[in-house]
Protein backbone atom coordinates (compact mmCIF):
# COMPACT_ATOMS: atom_id res chain seq x y z
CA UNK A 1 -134.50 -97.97 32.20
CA UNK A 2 -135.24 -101.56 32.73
CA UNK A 3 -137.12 -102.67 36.08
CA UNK A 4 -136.97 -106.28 36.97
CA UNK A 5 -139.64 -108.37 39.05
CA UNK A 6 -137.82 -106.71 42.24
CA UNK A 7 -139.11 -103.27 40.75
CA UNK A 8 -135.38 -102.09 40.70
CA UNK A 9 -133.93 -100.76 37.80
CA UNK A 10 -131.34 -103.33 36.22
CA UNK A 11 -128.07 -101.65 36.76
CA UNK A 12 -128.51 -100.68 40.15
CA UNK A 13 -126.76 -103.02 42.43
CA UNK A 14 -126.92 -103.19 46.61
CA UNK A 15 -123.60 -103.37 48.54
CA UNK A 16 -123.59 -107.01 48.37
CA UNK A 17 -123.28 -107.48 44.89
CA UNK A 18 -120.42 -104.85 44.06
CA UNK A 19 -117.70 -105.96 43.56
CA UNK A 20 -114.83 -106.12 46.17
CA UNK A 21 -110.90 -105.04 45.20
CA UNK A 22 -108.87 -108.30 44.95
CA UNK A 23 -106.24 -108.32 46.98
CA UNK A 24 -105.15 -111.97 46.38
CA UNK A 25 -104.22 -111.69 43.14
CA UNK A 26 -101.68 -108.57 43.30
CA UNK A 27 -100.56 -110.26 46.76
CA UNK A 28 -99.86 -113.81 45.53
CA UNK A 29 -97.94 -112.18 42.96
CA UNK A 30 -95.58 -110.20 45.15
CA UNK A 31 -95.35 -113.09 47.15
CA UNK A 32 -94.16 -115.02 43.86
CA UNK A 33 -91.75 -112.39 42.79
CA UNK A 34 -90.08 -112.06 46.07
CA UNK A 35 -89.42 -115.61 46.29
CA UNK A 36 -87.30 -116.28 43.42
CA UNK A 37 -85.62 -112.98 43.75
CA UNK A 38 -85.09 -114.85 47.82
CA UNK A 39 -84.14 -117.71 45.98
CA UNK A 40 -81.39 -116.16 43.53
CA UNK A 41 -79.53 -113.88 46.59
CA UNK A 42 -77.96 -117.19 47.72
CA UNK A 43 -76.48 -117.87 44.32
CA UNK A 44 -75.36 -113.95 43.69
CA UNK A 45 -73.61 -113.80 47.42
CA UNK A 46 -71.77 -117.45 47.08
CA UNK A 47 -71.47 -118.67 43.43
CA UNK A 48 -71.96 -121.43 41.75
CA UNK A 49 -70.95 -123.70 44.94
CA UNK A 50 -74.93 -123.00 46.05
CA UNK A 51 -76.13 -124.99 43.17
CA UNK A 52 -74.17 -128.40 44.85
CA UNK A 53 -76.01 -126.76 48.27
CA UNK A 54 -79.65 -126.26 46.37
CA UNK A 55 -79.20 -129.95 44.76
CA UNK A 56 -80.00 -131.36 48.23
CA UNK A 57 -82.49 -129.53 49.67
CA UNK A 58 -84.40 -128.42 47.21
CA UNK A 59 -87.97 -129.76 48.99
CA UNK A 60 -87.30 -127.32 51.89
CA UNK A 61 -87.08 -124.19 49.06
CA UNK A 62 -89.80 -125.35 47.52
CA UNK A 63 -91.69 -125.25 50.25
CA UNK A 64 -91.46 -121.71 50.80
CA UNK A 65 -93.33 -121.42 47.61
CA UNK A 66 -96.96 -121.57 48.79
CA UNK A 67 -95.88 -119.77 52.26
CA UNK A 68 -94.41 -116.91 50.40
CA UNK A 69 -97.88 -116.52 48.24
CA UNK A 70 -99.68 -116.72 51.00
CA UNK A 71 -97.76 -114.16 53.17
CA UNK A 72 -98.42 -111.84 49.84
CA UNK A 73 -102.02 -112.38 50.26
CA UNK A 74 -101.53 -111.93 53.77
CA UNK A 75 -99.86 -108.47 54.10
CA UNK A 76 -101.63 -107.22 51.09
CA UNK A 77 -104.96 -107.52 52.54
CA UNK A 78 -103.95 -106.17 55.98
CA UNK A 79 -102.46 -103.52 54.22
CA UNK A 80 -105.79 -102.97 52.32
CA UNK A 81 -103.85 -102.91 49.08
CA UNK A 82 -101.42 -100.35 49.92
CA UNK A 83 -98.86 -101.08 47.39
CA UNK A 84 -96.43 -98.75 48.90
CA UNK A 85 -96.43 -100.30 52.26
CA UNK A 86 -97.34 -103.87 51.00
CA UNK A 87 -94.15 -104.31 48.69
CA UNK A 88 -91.18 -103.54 50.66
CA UNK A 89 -92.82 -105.60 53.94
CA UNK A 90 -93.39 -108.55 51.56
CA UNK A 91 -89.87 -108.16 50.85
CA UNK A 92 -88.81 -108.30 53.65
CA UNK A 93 -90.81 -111.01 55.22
CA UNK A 94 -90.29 -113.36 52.23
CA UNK A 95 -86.77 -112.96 51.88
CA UNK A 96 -85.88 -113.31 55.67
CA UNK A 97 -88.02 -116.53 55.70
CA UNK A 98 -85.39 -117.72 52.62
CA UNK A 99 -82.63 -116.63 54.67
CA UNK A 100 -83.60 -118.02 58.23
CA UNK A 101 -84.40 -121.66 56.34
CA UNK A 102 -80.71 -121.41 54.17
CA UNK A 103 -78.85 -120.65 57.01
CA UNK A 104 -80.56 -123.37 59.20
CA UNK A 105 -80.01 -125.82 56.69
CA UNK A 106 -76.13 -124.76 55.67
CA UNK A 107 -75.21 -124.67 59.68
CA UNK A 108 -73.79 -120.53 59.08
């Protein structure tokens, strides 16, 4: 049992100093995964002929990249790290944001 000059042992910490859960990680990384599994429904539901489609707009994809992370982040810390309620809206958010941009771009 140490005691420092604050006359506190050494291993007691105050609510400031513990350490909070991260939600960013775990949320960046659902956002991550749902956006190339976003990105590959295009090419299961119409081929190879997406690829031509993909060729030519590739910036607006990849800029769905950082907004899909960040939505992660997003609805995982609402959520307060619910992983059950965090994954399937993160799915769903991220993939309709792929859809609503492919289907603006390819006029359907």
């Amino acid at each position: 049992m140490l005691i420092n000059a604050a006359n506190r042992r050494a291993d007691e910490q105050t609510t400031a100093e513990r350490e909070e859960p991260s939600y960013a990680f775990s949320g960046g990384v659902l956002g991550f995964v749902f956006y190339w599994l976003a990105f590959a429904l295009p090419f299961v539901v119409y081929g190879t002929n997406t690829l031509l489609f993909m060729l030519y707009t590739w910036p607006f994809f990849l800029a769905l990249l950082p907004v899909s992370v960040l939505v992660g982040i997003l609805i995982h810390r609402l959520l307060s790290g619910r992983l059950l309620l965090s994954v399937p809206l993160c799915a769903l958010l991220v993939v309709t944001l792929f859809w609503q941009t492919f289907s603006l771009l390819s006029g359907w």
